[in-house]
C-alpha atoms as a PDB file:
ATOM      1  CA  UNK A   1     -49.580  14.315 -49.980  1.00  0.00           C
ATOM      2  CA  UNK A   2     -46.820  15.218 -47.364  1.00  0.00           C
ATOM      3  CA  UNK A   3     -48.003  17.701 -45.199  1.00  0.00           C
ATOM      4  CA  UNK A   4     -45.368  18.640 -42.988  1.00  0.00           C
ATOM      5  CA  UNK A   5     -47.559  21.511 -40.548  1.00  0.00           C
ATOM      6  CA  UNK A   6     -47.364  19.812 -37.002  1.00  0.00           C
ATOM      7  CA  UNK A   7     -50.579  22.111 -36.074  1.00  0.00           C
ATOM      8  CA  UNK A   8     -52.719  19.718 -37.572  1.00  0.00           C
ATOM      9  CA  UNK A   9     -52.733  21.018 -41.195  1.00  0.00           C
ATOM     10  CA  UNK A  10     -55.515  20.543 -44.007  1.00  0.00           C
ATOM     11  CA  UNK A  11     -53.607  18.104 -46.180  1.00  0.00           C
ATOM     12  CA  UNK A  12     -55.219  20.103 -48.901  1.00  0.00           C
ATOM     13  CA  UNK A  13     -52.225  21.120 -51.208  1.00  0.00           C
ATOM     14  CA  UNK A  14     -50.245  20.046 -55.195  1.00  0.00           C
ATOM     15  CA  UNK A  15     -47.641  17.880 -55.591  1.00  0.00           C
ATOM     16  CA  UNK A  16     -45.848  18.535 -59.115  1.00  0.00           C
ATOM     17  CA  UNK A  17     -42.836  16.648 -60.836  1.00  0.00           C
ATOM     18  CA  UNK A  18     -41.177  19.338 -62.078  1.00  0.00           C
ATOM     19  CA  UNK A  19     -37.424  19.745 -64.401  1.00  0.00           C
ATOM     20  CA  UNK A  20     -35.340  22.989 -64.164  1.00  0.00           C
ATOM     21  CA  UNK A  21     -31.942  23.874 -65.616  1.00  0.00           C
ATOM     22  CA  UNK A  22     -29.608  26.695 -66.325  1.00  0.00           C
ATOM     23  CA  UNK A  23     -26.861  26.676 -69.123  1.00  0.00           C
ATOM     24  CA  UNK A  24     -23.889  27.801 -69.392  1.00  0.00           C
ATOM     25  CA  UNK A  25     -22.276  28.315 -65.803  1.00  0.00           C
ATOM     26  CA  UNK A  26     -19.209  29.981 -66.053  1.00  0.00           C
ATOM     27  CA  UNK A  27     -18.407  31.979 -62.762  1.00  0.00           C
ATOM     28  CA  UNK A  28     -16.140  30.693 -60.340  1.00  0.00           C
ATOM     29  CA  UNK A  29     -18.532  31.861 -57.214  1.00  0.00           C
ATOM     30  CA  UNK A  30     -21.550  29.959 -56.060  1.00  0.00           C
ATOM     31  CA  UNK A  31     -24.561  30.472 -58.495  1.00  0.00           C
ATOM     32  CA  UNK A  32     -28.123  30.154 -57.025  1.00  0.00           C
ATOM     33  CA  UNK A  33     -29.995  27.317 -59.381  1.00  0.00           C
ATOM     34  CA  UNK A  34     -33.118  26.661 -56.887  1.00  0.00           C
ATOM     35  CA  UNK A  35     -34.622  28.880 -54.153  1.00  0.00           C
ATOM     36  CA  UNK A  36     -38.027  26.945 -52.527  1.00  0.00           C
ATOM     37  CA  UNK A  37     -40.793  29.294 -52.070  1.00  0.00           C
ATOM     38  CA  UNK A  38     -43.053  29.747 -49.251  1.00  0.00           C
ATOM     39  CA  UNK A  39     -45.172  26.761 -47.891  1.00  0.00           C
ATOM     40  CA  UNK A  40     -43.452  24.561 -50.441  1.00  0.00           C
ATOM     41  CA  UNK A  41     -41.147  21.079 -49.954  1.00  0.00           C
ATOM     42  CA  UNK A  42     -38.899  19.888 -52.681  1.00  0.00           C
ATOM     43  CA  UNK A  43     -37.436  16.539 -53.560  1.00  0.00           C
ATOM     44  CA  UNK A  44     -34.708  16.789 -55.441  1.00  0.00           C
ATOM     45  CA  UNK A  45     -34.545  13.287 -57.680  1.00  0.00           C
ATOM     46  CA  UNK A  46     -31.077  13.822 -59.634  1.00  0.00           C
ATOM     47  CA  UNK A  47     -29.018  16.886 -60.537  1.00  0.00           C
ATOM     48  CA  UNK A  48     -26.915  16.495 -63.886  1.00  0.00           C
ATOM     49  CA  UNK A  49     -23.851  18.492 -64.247  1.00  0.00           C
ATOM     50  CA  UNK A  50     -21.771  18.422 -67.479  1.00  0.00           C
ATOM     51  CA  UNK A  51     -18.972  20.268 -68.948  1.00  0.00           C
ATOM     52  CA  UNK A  52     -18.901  21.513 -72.204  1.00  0.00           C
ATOM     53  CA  UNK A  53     -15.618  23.415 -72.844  1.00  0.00           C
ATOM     54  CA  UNK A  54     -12.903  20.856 -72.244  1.00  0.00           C
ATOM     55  CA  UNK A  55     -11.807  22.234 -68.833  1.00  0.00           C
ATOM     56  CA  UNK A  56     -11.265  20.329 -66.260  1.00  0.00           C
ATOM     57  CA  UNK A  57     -12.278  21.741 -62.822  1.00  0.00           C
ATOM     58  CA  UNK A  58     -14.005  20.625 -59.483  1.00  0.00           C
ATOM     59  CA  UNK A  59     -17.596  21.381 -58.564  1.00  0.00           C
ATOM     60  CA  UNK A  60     -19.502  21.759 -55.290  1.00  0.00           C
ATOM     61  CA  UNK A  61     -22.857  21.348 -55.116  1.00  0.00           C
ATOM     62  CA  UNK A  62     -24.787  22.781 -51.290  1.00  0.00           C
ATOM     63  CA  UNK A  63     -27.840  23.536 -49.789  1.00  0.00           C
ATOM     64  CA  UNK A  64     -27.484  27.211 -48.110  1.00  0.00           C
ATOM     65  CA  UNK A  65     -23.862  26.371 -47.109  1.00  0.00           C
ATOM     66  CA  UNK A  66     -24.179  22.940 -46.278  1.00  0.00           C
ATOM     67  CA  UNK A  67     -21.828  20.333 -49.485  1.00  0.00           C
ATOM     68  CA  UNK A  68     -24.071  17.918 -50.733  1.00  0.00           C
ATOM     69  CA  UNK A  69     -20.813  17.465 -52.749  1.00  0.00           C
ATOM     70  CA  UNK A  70     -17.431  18.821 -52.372  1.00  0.00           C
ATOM     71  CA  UNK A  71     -14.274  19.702 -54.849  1.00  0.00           C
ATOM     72  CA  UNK A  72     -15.516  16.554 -57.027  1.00  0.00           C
ATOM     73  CA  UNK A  73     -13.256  16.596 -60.485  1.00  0.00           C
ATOM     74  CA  UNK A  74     -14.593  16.815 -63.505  1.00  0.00           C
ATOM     75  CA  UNK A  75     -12.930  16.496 -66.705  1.00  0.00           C
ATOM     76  CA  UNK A  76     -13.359  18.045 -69.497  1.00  0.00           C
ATOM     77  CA  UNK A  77     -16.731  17.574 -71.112  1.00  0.00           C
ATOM     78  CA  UNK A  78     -18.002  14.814 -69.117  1.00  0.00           C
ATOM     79  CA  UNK A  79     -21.145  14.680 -67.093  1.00  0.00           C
ATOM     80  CA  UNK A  80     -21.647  14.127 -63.186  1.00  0.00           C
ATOM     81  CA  UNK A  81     -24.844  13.147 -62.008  1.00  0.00           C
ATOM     82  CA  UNK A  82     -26.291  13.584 -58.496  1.00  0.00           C
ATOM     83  CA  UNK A  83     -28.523  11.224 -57.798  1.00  0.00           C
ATOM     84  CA  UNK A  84     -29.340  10.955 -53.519  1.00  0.00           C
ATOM     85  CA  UNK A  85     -32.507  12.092 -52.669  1.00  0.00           C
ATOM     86  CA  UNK A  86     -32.377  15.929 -50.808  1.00  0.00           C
ATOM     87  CA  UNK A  87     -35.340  17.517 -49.079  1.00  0.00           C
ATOM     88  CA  UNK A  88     -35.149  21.024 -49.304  1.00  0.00           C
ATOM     89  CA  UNK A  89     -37.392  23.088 -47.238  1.00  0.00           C
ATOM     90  CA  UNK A  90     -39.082  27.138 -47.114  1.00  0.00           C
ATOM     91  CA  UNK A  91     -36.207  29.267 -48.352  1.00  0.00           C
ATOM     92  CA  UNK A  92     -33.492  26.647 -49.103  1.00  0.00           C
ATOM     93  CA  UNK A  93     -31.111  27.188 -51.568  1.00  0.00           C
ATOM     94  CA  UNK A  94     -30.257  25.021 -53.972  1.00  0.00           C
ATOM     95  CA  UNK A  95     -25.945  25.991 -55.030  1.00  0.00           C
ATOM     96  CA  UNK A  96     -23.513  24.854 -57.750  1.00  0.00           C
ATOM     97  CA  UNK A  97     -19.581  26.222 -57.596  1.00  0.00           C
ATOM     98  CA  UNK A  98     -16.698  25.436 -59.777  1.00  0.00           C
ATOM     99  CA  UNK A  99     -12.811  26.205 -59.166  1.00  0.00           C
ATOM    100  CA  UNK A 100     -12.124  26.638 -62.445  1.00  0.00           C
ATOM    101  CA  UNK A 101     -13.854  29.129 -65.486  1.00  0.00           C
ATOM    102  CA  UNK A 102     -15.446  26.202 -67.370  1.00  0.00           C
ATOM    103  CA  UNK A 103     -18.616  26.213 -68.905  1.00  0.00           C
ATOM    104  CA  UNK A 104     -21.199  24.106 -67.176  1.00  0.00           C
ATOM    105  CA  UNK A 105     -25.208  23.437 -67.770  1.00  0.00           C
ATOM    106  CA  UNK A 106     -26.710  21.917 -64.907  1.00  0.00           C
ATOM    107  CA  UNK A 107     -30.329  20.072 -65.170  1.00  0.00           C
ATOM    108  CA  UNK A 108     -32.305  18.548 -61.869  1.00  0.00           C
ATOM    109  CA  UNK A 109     -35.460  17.133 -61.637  1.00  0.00           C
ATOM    110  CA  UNK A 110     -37.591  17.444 -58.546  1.00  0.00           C
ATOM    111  CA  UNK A 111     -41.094  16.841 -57.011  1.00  0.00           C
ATOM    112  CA  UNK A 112     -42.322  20.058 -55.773  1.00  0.00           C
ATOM    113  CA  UNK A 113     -45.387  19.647 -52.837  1.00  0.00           C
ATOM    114  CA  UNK A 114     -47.213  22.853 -51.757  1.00  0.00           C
ATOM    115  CA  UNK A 115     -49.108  22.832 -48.728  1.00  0.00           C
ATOM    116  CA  UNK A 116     -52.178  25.054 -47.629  1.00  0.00           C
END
């Protein structure tokens, strides 16, 4: 596994594929859907955005405050799928943001490694 310690770590650690979600986005602010935890990497392998109320709006998607994506429309219930490969380190946060109030459930699948 990755072991990203440039003190000459153990190379003793987990490395998980791993799903998350959350449903039913409606604020119009950015709304935390990852935080990595302590002595942790994550790969993020695809992030699938979709609209279900029939608004159509533009979406954002960051690390911290860095776009990964930026005022990307979306129409009404359609889907928008993220699919570069991200590294996100200790205490990154993974962010979605919408202009508009529409309803959106976002899905991502990532490999999570944890180091010792």
């Amino acid at each position: 596994m990755a072991n990203p310690s440039t003190t000459g770590g153990t190379g003793a650690g987990t490395e998980v594929l791993r799903r998350a979600y959350t449903n039913a986005i409606t604020a119009t602010t950015d709304t935390t859907i990852h935080t990595v935890g302590d002595n942790k990497l994550v790969t993020i392998l695809s992030v699938v955005m979709t609209e279900t109320s029939d608004t159509d709006t533009k979406i954002d998607l960051m690390v911290n405050d860095n776009f990964l994506i930026c005022q990307v429309p979306v129409a009404g219930e359609q889907t928008y799928i993220f699919s570069d490969k991200v590294i996100l380190d200790d205490g990154d946060v993974l962010k979605f943001d919408q202009n508009d109030a529409a309803n959106f459930d976002v899905w991502f699948s990532y490999i999570e490694q944890e180091f010792a």
